[in-house]
Protein backbone atom coordinates (compact mmCIF):
# COMPACT_ATOMS: atom_id res chain seq x y z
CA UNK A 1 173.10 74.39 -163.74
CA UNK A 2 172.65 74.40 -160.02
CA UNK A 3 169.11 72.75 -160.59
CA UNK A 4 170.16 70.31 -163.05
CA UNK A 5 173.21 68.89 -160.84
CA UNK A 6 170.71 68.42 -157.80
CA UNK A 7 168.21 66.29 -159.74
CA UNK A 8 170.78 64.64 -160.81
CA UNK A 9 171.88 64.07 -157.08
CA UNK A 10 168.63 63.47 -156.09
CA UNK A 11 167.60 60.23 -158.46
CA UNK A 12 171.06 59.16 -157.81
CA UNK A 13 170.11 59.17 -153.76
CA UNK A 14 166.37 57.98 -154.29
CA UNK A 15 167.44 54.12 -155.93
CA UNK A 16 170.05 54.29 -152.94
CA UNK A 17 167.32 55.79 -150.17
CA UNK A 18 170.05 58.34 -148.97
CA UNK A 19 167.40 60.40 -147.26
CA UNK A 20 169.54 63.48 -145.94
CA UNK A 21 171.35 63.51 -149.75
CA UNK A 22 167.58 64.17 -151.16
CA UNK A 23 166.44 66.06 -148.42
CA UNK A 24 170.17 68.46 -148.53
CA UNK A 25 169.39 68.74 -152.61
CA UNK A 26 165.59 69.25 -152.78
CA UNK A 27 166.44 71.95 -150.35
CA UNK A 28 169.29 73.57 -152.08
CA UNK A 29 166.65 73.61 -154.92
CA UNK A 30 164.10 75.54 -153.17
CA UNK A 31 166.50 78.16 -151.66
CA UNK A 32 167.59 78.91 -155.68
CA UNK A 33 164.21 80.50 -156.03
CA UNK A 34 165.33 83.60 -157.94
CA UNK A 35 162.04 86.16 -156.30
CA UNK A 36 163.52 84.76 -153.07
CA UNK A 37 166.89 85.86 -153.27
CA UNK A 38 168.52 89.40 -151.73
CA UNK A 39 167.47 91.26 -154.49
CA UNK A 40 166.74 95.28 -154.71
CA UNK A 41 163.25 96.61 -154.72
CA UNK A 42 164.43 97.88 -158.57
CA UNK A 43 165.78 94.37 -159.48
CA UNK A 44 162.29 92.40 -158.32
CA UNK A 45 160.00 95.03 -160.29
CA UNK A 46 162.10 94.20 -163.41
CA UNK A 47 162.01 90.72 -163.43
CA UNK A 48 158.19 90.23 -162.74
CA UNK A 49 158.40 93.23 -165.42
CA UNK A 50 160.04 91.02 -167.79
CA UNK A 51 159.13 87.44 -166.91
CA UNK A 52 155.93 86.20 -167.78
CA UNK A 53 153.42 85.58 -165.28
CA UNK A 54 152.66 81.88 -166.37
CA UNK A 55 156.56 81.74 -166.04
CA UNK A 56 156.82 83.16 -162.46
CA UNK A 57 153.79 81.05 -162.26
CA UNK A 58 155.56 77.26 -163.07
CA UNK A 59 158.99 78.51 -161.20
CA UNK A 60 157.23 79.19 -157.86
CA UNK A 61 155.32 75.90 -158.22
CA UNK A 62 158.35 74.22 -159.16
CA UNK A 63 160.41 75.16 -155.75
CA UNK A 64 157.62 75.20 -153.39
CA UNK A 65 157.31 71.19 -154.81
CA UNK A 66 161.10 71.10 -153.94
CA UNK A 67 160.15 71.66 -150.73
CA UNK A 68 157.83 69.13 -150.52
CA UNK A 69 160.10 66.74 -151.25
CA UNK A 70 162.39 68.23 -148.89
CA UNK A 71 159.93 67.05 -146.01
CA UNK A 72 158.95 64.09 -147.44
CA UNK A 73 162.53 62.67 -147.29
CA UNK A 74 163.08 64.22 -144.19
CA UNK A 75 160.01 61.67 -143.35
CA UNK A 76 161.52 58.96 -144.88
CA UNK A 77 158.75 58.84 -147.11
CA UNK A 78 159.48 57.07 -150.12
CA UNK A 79 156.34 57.06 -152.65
CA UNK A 80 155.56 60.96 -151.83
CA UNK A 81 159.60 61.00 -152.54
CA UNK A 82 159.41 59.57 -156.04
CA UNK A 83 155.72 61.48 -156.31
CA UNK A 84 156.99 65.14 -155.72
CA UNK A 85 160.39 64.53 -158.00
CA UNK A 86 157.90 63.60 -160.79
CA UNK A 87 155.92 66.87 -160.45
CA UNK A 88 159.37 68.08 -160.13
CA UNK A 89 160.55 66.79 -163.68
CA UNK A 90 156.96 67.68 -165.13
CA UNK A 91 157.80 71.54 -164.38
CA UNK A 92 160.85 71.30 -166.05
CA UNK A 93 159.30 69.27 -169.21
CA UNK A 94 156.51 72.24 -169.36
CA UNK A 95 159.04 75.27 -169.11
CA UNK A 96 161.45 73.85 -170.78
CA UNK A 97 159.40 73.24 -174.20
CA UNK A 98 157.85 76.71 -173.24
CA UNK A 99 160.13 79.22 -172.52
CA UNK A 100 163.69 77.46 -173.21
CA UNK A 101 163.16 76.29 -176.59
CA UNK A 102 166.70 77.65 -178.07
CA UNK A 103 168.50 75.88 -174.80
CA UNK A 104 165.98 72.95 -175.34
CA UNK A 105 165.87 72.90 -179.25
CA UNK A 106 164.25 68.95 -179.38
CA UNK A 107 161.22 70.27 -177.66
CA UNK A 108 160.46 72.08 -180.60
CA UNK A 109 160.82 69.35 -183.06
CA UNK A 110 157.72 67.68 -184.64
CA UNK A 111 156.86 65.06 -183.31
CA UNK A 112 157.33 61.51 -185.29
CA UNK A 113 154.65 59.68 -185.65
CA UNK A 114 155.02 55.83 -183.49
CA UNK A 115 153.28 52.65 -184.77
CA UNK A 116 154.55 50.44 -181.77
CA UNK A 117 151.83 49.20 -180.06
């Protein structure tokens, strides 16, 4: 919920170019990494014992791009900014319809067929 609140609070600040509100989020986002935290010896070996490796894979990539865009707003940097959240919102789209399915049920659903052109 943490993550989802701070994207939220980061495309919020990006149309408004609040710099230190994306840089404070992004950053909040990286420090959530869940192998990062103060966790015992016993507690790390369980979850890489229990999480896949593609999974541990995607999270990692997903807050070391957090803080990328950390930096880049810290930089004022505005199209690596908008770049970095959309690798950002990528991750989520490939976990998500990967290993959250119940949470996520519509990325299970078949996909309809569009004639627009």
């Amino acid at each position: 919920l943490a993550i989802e609140k701070n994207m939220g609070v980061i495309l919020n600040a990006i149309y408004a170019g609040e710099w230190k509100t994306i840089h404070d989020a992004a950053k909040k986002i990286k420090e959530s990494y869940i192998l990062k935290q103060e966790l015992s010896r016993k507690q790390l070996e369980e979850l890489h014992r229990v999480l896949p490796k593609e999974f541990i894979k995607l999270d990692s990539g997903f807050h070391n791009t957090a803080l990328r865009l950390a930096v880049s707003a810290k930089e004022h940097n505005a199209e690596l900014v908008n770049f970095y959240f959309y690798k950002m919102n990528e991750a989520c789209v490939t976990c998500h319809s990967i290993y959250a399915k119940e949470s996520f049920p519509n990325f299970g659903a078949e996909k309809k067929e569009s004639h627009d052109h």
